[in-house]
Structures are given as C-alpha cells and as structure tokens.
Protein backbone atom coordinates (compact mmCIF):
# COMPACT_ATOMS: atom_id res chain seq x y z
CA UNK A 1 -14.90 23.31 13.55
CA UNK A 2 -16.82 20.01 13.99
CA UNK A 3 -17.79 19.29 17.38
CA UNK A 4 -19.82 15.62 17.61
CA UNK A 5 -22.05 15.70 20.46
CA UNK A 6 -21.79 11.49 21.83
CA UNK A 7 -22.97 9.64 25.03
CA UNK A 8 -22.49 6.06 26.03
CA UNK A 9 -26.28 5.39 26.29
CA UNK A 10 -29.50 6.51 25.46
CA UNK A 11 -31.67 9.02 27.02
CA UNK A 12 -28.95 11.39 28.58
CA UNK A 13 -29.94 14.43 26.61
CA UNK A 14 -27.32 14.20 23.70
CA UNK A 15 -29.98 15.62 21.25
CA UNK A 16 -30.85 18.15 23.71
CA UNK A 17 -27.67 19.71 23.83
CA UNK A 18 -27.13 19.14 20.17
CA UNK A 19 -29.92 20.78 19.15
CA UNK A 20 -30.07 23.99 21.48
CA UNK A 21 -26.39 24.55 21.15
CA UNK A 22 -26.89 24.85 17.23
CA UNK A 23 -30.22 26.76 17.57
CA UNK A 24 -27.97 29.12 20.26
CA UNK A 25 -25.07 29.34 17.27
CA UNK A 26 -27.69 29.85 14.60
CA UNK A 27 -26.18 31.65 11.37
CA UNK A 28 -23.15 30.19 12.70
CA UNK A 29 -24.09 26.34 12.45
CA UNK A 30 -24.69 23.11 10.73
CA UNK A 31 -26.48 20.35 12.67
CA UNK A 32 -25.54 17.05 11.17
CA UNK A 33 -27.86 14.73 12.49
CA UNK A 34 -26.16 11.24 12.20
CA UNK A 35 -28.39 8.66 14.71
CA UNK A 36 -29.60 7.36 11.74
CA UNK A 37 -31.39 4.28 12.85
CA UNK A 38 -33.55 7.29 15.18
CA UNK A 39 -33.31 10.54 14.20
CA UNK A 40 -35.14 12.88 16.21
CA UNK A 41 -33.05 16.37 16.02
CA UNK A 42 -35.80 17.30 13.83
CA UNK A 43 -38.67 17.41 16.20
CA UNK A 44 -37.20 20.13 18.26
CA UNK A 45 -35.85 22.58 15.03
CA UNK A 46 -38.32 21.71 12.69
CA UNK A 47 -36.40 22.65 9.56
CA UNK A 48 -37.97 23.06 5.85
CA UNK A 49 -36.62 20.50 4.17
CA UNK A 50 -35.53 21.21 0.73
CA UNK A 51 -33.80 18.37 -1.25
CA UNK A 52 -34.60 15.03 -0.05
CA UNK A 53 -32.08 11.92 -1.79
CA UNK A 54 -32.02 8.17 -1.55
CA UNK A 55 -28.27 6.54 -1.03
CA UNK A 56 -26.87 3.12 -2.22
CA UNK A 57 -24.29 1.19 -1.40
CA UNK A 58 -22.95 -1.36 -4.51
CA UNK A 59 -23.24 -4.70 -4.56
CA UNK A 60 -22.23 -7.15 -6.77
CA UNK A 61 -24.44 -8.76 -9.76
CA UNK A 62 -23.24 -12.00 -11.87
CA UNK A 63 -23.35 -12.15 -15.34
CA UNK A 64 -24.01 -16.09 -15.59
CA UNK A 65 -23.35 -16.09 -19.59
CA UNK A 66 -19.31 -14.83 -18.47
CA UNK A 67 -19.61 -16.77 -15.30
CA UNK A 68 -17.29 -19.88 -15.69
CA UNK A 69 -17.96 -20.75 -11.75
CA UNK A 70 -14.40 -21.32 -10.69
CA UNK A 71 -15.41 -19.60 -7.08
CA UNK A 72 -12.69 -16.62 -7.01
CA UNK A 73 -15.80 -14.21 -5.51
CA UNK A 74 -16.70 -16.59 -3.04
CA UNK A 75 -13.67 -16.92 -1.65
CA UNK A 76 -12.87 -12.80 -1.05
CA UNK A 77 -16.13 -12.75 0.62
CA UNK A 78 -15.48 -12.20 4.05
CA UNK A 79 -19.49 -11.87 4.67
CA UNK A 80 -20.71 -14.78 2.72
CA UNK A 81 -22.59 -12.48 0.35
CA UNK A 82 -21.69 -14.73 -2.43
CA UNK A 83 -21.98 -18.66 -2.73
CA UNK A 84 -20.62 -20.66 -5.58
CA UNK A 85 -22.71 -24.11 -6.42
CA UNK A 86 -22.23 -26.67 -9.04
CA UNK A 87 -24.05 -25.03 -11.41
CA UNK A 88 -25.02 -21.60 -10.10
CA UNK A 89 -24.06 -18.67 -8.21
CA UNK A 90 -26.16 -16.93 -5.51
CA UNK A 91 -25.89 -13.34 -3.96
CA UNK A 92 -26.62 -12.29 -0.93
CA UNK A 93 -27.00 -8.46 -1.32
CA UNK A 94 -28.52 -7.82 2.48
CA UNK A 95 -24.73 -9.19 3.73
CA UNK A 96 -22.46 -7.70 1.35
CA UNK A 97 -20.23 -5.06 3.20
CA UNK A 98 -19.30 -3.38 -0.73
CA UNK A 99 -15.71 -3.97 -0.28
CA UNK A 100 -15.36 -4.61 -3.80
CA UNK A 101 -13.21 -7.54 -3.99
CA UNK A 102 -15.41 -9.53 -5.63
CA UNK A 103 -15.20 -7.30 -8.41
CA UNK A 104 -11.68 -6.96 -8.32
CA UNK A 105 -10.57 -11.04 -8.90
CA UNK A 106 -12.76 -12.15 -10.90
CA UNK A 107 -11.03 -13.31 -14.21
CA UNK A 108 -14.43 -12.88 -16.34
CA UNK A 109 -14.90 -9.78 -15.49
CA UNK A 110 -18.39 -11.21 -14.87
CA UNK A 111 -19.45 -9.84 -11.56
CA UNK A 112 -20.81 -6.02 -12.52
CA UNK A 113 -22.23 -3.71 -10.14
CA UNK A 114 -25.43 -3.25 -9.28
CA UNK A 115 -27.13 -1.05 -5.33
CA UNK A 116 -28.66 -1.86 -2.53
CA UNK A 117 -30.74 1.17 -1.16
CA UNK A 118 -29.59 2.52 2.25
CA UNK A 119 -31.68 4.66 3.67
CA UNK A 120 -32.53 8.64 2.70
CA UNK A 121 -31.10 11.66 3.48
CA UNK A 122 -32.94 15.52 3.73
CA UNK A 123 -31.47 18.34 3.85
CA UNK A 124 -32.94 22.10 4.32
CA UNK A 125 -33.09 25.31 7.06
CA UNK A 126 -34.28 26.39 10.29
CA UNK A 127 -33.94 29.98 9.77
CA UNK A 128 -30.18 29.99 9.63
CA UNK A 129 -29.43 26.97 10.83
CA UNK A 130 -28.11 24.72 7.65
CA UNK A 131 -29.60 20.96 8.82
CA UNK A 132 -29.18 17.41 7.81
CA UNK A 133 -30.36 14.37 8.59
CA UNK A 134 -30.44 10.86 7.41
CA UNK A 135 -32.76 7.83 7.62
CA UNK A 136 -32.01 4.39 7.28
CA UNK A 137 -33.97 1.98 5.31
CA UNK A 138 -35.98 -0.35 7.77
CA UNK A 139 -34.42 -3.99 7.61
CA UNK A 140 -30.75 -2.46 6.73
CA UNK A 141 -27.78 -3.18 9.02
CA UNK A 142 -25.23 -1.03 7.74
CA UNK A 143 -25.44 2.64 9.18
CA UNK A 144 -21.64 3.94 8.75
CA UNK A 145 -21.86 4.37 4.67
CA UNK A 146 -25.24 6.53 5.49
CA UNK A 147 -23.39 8.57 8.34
CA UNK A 148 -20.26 9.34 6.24
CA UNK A 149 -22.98 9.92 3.48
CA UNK A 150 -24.34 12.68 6.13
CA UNK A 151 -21.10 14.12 7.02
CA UNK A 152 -20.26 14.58 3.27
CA UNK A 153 -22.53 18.20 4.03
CA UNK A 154 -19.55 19.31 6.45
CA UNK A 155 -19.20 22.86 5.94
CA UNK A 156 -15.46 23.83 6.69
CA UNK A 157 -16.40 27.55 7.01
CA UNK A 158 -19.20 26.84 10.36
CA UNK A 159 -19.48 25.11 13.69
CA UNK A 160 -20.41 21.87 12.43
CA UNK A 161 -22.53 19.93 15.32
CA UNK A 162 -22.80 16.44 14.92
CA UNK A 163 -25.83 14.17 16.58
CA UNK A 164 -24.27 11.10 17.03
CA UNK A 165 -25.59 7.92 17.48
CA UNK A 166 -25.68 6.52 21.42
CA UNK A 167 -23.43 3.65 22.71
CA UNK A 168 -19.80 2.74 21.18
CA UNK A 169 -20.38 0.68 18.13
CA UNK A 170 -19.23 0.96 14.46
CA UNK A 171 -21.90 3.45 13.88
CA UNK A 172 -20.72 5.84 17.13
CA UNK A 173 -17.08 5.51 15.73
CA UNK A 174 -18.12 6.63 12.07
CA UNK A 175 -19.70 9.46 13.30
CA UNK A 176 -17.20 10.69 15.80
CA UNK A 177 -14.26 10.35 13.39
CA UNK A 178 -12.02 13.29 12.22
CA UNK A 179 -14.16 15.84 14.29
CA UNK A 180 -12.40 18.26 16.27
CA UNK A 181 -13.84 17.88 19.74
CA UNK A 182 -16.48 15.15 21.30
CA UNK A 183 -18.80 16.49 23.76
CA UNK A 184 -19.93 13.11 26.19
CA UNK A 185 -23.51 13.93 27.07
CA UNK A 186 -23.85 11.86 30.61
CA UNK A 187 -26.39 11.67 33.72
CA UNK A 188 -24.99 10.79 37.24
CA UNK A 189 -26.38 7.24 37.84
CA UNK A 190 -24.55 3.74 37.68
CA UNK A 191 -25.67 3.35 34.24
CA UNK A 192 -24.22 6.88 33.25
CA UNK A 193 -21.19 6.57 34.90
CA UNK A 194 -21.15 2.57 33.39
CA UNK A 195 -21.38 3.88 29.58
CA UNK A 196 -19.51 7.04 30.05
CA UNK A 197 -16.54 5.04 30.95
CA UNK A 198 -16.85 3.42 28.02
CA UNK A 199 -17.50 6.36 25.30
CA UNK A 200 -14.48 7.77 26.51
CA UNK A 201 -12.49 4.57 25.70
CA UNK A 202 -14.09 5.03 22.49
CA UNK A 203 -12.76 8.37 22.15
CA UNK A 204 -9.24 7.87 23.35
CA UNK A 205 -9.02 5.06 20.16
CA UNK A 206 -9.39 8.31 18.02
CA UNK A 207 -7.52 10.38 19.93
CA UNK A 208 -9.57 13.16 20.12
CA UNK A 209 -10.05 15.95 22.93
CA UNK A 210 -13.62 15.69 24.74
CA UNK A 211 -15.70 16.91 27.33
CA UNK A 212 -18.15 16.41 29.42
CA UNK A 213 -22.06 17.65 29.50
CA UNK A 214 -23.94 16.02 32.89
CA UNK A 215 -27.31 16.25 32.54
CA UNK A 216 -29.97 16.20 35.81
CA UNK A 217 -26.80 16.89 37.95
CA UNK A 218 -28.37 17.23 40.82
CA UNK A 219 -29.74 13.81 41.35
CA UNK A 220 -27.55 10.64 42.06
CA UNK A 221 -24.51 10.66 43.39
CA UNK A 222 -20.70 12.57 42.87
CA UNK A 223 -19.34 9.19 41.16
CA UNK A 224 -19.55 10.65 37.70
CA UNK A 225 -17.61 14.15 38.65
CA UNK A 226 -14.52 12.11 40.31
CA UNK A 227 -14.53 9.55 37.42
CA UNK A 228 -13.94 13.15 35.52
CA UNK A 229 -11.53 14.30 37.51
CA UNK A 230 -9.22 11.50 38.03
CA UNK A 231 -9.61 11.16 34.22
CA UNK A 232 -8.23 14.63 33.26
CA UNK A 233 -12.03 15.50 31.50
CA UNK A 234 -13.63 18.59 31.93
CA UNK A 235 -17.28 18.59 33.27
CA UNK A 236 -18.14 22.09 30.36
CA UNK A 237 -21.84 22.43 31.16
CA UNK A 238 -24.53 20.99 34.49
CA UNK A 239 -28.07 20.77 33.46
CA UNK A 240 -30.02 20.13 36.73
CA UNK A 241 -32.85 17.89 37.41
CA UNK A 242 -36.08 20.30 36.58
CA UNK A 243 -39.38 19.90 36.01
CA UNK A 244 -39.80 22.46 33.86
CA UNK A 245 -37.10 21.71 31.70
CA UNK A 246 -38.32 18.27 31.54
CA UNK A 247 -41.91 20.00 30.15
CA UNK A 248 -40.34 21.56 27.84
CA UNK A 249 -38.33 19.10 26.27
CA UNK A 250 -41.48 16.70 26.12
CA UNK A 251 -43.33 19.26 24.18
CA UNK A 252 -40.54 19.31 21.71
CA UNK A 253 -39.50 22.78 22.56
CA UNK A 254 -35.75 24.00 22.90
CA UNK A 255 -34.87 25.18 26.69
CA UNK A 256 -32.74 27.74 24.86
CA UNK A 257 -36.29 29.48 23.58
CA UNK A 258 -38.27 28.51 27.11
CA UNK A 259 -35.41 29.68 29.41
CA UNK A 260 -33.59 32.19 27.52
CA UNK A 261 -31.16 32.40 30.20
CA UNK A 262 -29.72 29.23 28.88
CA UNK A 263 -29.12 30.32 25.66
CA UNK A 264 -25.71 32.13 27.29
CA UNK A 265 -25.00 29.11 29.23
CA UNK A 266 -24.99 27.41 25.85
CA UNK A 267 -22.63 29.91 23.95
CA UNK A 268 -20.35 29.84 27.32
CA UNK A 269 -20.25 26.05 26.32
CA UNK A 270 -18.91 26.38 22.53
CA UNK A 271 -16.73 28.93 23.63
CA UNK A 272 -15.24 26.26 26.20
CA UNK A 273 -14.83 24.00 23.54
CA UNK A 274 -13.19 26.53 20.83
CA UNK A 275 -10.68 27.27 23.78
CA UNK A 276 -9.65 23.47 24.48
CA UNK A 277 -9.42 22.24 20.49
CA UNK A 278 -7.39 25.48 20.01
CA UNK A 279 -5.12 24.57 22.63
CA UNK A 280 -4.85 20.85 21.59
CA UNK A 281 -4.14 22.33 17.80
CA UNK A 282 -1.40 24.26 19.52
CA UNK A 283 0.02 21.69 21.79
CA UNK A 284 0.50 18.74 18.16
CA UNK A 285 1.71 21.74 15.94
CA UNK A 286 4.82 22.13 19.17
C-alpha cells in the first residue's frame, strides 16, 4: 500500500503524522520522504544512512562542427532553453524541462546529451524502518524528476508512507500520484480550512480516496469538520492543542515514543485507511 501523507499548507503537522505513523508501523514501513526543497522527516527518525546518490536530469549539448544552424531545436523548445543566432547556438540548461525534442528533430543529429545535477538522494534504516529522502540542489527549480526519483524505492510488499510536499503545485501532484490513499493533514483555522479546500481539489484531479488528520483540534472553530462532512471526507485521527505535545515535537522527538498511548491511536489510523482503500478497490473492481 502507499499512503501519501499531504496538506494544503505548511506547518499543520504533515511530517508529524508521517513520521510517527511509520515509526508506529516499523518492520512494516517505508517512509518516502518527498518535500524535497525541505526535508525534515529525518530529524525526528534519525536513520543511518547507507548509500547516498546524486541524480541528473539530461539536457541537451550542441555539437557546433554538425551544427548547420537551421533552428529546428529552437523551435521545439517550449522553455526557451535553446536560442539559435546567426552564427551560434546557445543553451540554457537551468530552463530545459528534458523533454527531449530537441534531440529528436534535429537533422544533424548534432544536439547530444549531456546532465544537469538535481539534487541527492540517501537512503538507509531506523531500526526497521526502510527510509528515503531526497535533496534538491540549491538554485534548481525542477522538484518532480527528484520526487519520482524518490518514489522509484516503493516497496510493493510494505506500507509505503509518503512525506509530501505542502500546498498543490506540480511538486504536490508528483508526489501524490498513483498512491493508494492521501491522508490531508489540516488545523482548524481560516487558513486550514482555506488550503484544505484546495488539496482536496487537488486530490479529486487524481481521483484518489483521502482522509482527513486535524491537528490542534481543539482550538478554532467547527468550520473545518462541516467542510468534511458536507464533503463526504472522513475526519480518521484529532490531535488536540497540547503543550506537551508541542515540547515534544520541538525537541525532535516522536509523540508515539513520549506518549505511548498514541502509538495505538496511530495504528487505529492505518487500519482506518487499509479499510477505506480496500473498499474503494472493491467498489472499481464491481
């Protein structure tokens, strides 16, 4: 199962819940952590990382002795990586998308490949727990190739959790696609209720069952819980507003190991969401 762990904004506890429901799994899981541009699943499992490997993306390179400049490259290039002049042609390798087209029409067969370094991904254990994470280069703009890059360590045969980035952009999408079940990490404020509204959008585009998580549930107001019902999403899990869990997560600790009463709360939570993505399996295969 892969169950990606989302929320419309940042700072509603999405790495929270990602990381103590995997720590709560253990042997069972895989923590993908795909918030590449700030990964931080990390500093609560502290995992031994064991192979460490930089990714590329290709880009194209023009070899000027083929080169006859008629300005077929150019004109694929939906991203003006490429510009054709009079006597030379220039590449732009920080805006190529690696579509490949350019390689594809050229006549000359004079545009070769070369790679543009993405970011970094490490791999390794926390006790069972099989983790992941990646790292984007600083001054890069393209985080989906490094997510699907991350997601490439799906293991079939566990409960694959997913960190996702926050918000709705390309990114989000990347990471939420072809998963199983998204679990919407929200708070009950204006700005949660704001951004949930809109992850869920997000998540009716793919067509996939979610959930909800409300974290600090106790504060704010009930908007959040009738936007969920009227909306046909289930509220799986209430974190309230506590000091002590607030202590604990800014020492970097998991509430799971601090309050072990959570730790059922958090199994109760996967078991919620085995229940619904068997019975949406069920309900496509009729």
């Amino acid at each position: 199962m892969i169950i990606s762990i989302a929320s419309g904004k940042g700072g509603t506890g999405k790495t929270t819940i990602a990381t103590n429901l995997a720590f709560s799994l253990k042997a069972d899981a895989v923590l993908l952590d795909c918030d590449v541009e700030a990964p931080n699943s990390h500093l609560f499992l502290n995992p031994k990382f064991e192979k460490t490997e930089t990714v590329y993306t290709p880009v194209p390179e023009i070899d000027f002795e083929k080169c006859t400049l008629c300005g077929k490259c150019a004109e694929i290039c939906r991203f003006n990586s490429i510009a054709v002049l009079p006597e030379k042609v220039l590449t732009f390798p920080e805006l190529c998308h690696s579509c490949g087209g350019c390689f594809e029409v050229c006549p000359e067969n004079a545009v070769s490949e070369a790679k543009r370094e993405l970011g970094t991904i490490g791999s390794g254990y926390c006790g069972d727990i099989f983790f992941v994470n990646g790292r984007i280069r600083v001054g890069e703009a393209m985080a989906p190739p490094l997510i699907k890059k991350v997601k490439s360590y799906i293991d079939k045969r566990k409960i694959n959790i997913i960190d996702a980035p926050p918000g709705t952009s390309c990114p989000v999408m990347t990471a939420m696609k072809n998963t199983d079940f998204v679990l919407l990490v929200t708070e009950p404020t204006p700005f949660g209720l704001h951004d949930l509204t809109l992850a869920v959008e997000a998540v009716k585009v793919l067509n996939i069952p979610c959930g909800l998580v409300i974290n600090r549930a106790d504060m704010g107001d009930s908007r959040v819980k009738d936007y969920a019902e009227d909306n046909n999403i289930p509220i799986l899990m209430e974190i309230p507003f506590d000091r002590k869990i607030a202590e604990i997560y800014s020492r970097g600790e998991l509430i799971v190991s601090a309050m072990p009463k959570f730790k059922e709360k958090f199994v109760e939570l996967y078991h919620s969401i085995a229940e619904i993505v068997k019975r949406s399996k069920k309900g496509c295969a009729n």
